[in-house]
Protein backbone atom coordinates (compact mmCIF):
# COMPACT_ATOMS: atom_id res chain seq x y z
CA UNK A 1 -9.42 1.93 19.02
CA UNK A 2 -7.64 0.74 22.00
CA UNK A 3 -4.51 2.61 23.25
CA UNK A 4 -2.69 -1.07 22.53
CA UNK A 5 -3.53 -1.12 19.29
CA UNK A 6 -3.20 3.03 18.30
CA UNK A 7 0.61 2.77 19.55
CA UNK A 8 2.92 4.25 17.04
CA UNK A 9 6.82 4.93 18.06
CA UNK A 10 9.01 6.94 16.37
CA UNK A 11 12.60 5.85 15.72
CA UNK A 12 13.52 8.84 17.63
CA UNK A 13 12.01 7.76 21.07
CA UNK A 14 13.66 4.13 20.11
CA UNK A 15 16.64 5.26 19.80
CA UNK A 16 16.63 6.95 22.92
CA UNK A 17 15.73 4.37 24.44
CA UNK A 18 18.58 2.00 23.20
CA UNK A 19 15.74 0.33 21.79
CA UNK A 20 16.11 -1.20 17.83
CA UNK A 21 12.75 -2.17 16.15
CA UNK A 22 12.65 -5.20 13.79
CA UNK A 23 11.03 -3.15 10.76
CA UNK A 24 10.88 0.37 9.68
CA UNK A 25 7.25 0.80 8.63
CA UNK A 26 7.52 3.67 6.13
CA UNK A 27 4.16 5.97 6.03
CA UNK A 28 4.52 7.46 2.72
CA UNK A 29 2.77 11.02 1.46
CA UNK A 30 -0.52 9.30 1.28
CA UNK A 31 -0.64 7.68 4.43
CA UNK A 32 0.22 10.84 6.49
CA UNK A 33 -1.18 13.23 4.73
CA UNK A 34 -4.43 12.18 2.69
CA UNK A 35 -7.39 11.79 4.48
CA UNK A 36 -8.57 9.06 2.86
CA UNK A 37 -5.75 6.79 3.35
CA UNK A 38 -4.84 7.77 6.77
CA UNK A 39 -7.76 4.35 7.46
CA UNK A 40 -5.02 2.38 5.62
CA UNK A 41 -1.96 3.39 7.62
CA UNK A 42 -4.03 3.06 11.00
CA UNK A 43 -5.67 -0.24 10.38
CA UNK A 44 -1.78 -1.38 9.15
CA UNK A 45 -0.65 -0.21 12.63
CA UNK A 46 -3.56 -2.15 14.06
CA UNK A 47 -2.39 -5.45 12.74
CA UNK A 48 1.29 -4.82 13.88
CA UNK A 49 0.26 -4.32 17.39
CA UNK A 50 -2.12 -6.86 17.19
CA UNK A 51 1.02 -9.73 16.25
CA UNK A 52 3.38 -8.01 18.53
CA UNK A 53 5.60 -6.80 15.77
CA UNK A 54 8.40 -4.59 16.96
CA UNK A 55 8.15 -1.54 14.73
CA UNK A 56 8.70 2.17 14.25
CA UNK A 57 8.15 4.78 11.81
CA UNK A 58 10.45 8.12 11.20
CA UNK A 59 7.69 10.88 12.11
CA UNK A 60 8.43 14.39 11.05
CA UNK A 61 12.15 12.88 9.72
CA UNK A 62 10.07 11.11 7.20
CA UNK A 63 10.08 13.09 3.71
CA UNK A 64 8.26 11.75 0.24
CA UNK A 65 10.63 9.66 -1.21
CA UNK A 66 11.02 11.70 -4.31
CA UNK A 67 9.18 8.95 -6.45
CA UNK A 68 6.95 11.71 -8.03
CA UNK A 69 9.99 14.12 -8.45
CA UNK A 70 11.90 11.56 -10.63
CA UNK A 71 8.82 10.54 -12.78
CA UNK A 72 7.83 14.23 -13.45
CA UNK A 73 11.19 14.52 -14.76
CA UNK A 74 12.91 16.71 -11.85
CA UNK A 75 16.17 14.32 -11.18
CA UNK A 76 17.81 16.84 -8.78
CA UNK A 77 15.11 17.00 -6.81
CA UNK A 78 14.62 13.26 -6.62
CA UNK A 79 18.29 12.97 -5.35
CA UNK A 80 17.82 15.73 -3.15
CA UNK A 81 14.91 13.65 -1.85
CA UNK A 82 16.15 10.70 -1.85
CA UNK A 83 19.79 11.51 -0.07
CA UNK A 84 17.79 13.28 2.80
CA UNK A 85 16.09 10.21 3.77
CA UNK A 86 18.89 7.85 2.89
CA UNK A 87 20.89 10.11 5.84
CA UNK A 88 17.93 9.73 7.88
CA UNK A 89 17.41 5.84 8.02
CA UNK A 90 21.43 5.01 7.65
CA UNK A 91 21.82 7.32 10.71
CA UNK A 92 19.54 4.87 12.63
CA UNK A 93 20.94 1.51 11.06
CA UNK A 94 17.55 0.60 9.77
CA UNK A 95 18.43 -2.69 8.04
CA UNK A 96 14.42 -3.80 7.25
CA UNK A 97 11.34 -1.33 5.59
CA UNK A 98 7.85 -2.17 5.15
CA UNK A 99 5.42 0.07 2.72
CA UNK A 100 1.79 -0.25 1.78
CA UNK A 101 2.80 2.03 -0.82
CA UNK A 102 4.26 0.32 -4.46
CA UNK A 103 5.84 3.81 -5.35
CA UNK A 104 7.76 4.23 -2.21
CA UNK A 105 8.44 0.52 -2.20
CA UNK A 106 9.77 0.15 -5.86
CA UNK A 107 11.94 3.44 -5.25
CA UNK A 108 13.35 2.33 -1.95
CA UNK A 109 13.63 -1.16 -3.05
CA UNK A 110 15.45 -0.58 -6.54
CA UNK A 111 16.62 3.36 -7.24
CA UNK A 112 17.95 3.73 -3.39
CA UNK A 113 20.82 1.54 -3.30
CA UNK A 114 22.65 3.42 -5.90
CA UNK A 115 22.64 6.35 -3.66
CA UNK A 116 23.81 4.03 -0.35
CA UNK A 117 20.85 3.32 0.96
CA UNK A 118 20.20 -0.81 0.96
CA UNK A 119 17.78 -2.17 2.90
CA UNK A 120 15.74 -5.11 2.80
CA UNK A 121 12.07 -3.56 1.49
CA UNK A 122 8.92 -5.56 1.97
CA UNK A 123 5.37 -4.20 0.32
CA UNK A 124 2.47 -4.74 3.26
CA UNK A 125 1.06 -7.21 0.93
CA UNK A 126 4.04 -9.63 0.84
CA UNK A 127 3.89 -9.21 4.78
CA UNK A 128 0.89 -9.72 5.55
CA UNK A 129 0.98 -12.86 3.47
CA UNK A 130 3.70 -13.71 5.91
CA UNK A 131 1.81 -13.29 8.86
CA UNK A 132 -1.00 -15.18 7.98
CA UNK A 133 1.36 -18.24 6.64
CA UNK A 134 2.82 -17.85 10.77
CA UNK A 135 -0.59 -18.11 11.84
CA UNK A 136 -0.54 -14.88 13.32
CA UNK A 137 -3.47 -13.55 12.04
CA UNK A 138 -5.88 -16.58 11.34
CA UNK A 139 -8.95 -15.54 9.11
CA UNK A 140 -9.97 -18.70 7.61
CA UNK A 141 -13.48 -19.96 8.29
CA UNK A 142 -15.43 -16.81 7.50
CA UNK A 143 -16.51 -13.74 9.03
CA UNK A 144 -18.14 -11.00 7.37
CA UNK A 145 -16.30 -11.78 3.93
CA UNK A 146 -17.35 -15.39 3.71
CA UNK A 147 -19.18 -15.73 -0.13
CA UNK A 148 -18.82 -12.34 -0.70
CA UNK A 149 -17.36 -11.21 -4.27
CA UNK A 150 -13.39 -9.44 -4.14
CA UNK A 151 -11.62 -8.52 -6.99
CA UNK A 152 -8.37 -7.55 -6.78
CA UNK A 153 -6.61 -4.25 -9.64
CA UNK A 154 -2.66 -5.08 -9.10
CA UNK A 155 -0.55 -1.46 -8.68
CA UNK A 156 1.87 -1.50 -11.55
CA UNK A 157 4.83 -0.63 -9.11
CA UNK A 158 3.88 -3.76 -7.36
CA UNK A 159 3.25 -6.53 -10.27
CA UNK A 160 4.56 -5.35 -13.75
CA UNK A 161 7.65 -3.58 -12.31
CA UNK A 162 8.05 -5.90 -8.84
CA UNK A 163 5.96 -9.16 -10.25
CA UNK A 164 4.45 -9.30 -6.84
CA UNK A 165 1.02 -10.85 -8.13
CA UNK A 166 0.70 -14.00 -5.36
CA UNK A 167 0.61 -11.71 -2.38
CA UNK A 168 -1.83 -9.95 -2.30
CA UNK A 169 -4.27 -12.68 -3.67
CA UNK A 170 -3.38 -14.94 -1.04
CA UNK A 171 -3.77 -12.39 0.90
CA UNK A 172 -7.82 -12.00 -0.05
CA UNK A 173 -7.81 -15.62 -0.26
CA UNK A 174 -7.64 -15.99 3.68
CA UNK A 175 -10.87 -13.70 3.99
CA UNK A 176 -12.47 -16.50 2.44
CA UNK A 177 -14.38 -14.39 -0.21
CA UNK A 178 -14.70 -15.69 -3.76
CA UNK A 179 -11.73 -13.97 -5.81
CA UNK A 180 -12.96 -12.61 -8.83
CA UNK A 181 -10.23 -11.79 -11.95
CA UNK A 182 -10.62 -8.45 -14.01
CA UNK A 183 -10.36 -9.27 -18.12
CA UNK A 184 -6.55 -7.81 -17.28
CA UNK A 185 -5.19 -9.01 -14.54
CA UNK A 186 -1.35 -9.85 -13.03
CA UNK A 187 1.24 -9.63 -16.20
CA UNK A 188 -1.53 -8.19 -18.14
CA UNK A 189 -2.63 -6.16 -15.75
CA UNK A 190 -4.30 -1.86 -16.98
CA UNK A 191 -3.19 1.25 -14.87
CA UNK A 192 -5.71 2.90 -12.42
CA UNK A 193 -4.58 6.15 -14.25
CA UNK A 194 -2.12 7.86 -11.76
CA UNK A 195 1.04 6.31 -12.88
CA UNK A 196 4.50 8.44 -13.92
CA UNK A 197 3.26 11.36 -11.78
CA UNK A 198 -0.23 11.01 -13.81
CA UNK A 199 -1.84 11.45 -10.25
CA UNK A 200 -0.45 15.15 -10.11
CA UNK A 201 -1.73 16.55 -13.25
CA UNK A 202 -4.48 16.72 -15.47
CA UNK A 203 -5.25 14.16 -18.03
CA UNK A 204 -4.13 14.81 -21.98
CA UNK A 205 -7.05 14.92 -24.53
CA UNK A 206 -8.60 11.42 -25.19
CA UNK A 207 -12.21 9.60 -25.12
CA UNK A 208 -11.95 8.17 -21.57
CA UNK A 209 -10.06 8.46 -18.61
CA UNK A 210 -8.09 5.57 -17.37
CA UNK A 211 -9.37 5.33 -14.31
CA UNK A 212 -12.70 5.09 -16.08
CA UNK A 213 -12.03 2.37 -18.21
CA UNK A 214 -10.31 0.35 -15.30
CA UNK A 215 -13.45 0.81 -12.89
CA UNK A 216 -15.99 -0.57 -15.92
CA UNK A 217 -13.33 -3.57 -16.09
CA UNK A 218 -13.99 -4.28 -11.92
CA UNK A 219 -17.35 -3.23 -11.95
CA UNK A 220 -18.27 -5.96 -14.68
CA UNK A 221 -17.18 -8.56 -12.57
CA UNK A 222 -20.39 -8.17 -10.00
CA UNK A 223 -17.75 -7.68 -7.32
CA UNK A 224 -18.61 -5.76 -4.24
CA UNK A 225 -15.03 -4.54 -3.30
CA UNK A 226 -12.37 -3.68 -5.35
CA UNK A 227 -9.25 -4.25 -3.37
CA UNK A 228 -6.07 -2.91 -3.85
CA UNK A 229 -2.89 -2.61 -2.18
CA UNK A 230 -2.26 1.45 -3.75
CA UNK A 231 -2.46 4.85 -2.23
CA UNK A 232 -2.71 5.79 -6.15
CA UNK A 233 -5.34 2.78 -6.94
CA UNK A 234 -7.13 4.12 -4.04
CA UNK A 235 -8.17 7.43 -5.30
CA UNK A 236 -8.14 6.94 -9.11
CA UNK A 237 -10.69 3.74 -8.63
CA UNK A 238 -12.43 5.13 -5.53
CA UNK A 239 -13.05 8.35 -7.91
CA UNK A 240 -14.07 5.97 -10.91
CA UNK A 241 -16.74 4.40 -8.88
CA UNK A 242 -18.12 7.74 -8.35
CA UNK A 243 -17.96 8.65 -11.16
CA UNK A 244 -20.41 5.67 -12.35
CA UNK A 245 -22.45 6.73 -9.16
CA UNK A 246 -21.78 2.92 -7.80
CA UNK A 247 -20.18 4.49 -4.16
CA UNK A 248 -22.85 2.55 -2.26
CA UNK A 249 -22.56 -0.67 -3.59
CA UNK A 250 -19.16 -1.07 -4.31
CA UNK A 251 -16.46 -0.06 -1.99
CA UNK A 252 -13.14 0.40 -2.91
CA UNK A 253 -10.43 -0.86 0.50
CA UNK A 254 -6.68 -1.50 0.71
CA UNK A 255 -5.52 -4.99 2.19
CA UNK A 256 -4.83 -3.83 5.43
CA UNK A 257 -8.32 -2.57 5.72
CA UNK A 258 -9.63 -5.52 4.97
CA UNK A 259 -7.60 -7.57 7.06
CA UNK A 260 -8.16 -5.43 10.15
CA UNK A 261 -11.69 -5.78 9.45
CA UNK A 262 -11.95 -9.54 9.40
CA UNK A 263 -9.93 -9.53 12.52
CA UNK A 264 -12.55 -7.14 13.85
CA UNK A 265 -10.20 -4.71 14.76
């Protein structure tokens, strides 16, 4: 990776700088701290330097958003959470966010502003869809996606509760693979399984796990990728593919991933 594209400035060195960026890109737990994922936030970054988008993230000032906190059922420490960062990001007039995670986007997006913090909040999927409608990242015509099978499990933080379903197809529809639908799919759409702080504990008694059951669904349509656009998704369908012992043939990648890809970053 080239210095140009591994760039990553902090809204601390910005500010010092008298320097504002145009987005806050907002890392999330998973994308700092899970090894897995890490790929995700580093190929996003990739794109963004690639288009010459002015951004920032909040380094070390960054703390989880206090998504899992709320859904667990631990309301003080969601506020506690969530008035920390709120501090944070007012304290640096950030007026735009961008997220490739549906938790942190849903709970900066729609449980923040109560608390003062209101901000416009894009999901990565809705902005990459952008860039590629600006022609700033041009992937039609081929590449190493052309005829291959894609099919796409929407987050529920990012369709049922955000009904952002268009995105993030037309999204995979500029790799110029052949889009293949699950049996449920946008407003019918099943859980990869680590949902309402799910991802935190262990499952309750039952014949299958969710994640199970959702892998069978994308495995069934002869797909060799299962994308998603979820830190969450991620695991629970990377660990269901496993799980039916399918890891070579199918690979499980976020959008950014395979956008930077296709670009051949």
């Amino acid at each position: 990776m080239s210095e140009t594209n591994n760039k990553v400035p902090t809204m601390a060195e910005m500010a010092a700088s008298g320097q504002s960026p145009e987005i806050l890109f907002w890392v999330g737990c998973a994308g700092s701290f899970d090894e897995r994922y890490k790929a995700v936030t580093v190929a996003f970054v990739k794109i963004l330097n690639k288009v010459g988008v002015s951004f920032a993230v909040l380094g070390p000032e960054e703390s989880c958003t206090g998504d899992p906190a709320r859904r667990a059922g631990n309301e003080f420490l969601f506020q506690m959470q969530a008035v920390s960062n709120i501090q944070v990001m007012n304290g640096y007039n950030i007026k735009k966010v961008v997220t490739a995670c549906p938790h942190c986007f849903n709970t900066i997006k729609n449980e923040y502003p109560v608390l003062g913090g209101k901000y416009e909040v894009i999901h990565h999927s809705v902005f990459l869809q952008q860039l590629i409608n600006e022609g700033k990242v041009g992937l039609k015509g081929g590449g190493e996606f052309k005829g291959r099978k894609i099919t796409y499990h929407d987050s529920c933080y990012l369709g049922r509760a955000n009904n952002i379903y268009e995105a993030p197809r037309k999204v995979l529809e500029a790799l110029d693979a052949e889009l293949v639908e699950m049996k449920r799919c946008k407003t019918k759409g099943f859980c990869c399984g680590a949902g309402g702080a799910q991802m935190f504990k262990d499952a309750e008694k039952g014949n299958k796990e969710v994640n199970i059951e959702r892998t069978e669904e994308a495995l069934e349509t002869g797909a060799d990728t299962i994308a998603v656009g979820c830190p969450f998704c991620l695991t629970m369908m990377s660990d269901g593919v496993k799980n039916k012992e399918k890891e070579n043939a199918v690979k499980v990648k976020d959008l950014a991933e395979l956008i930077a890809e296709a670009e051949g970053l």
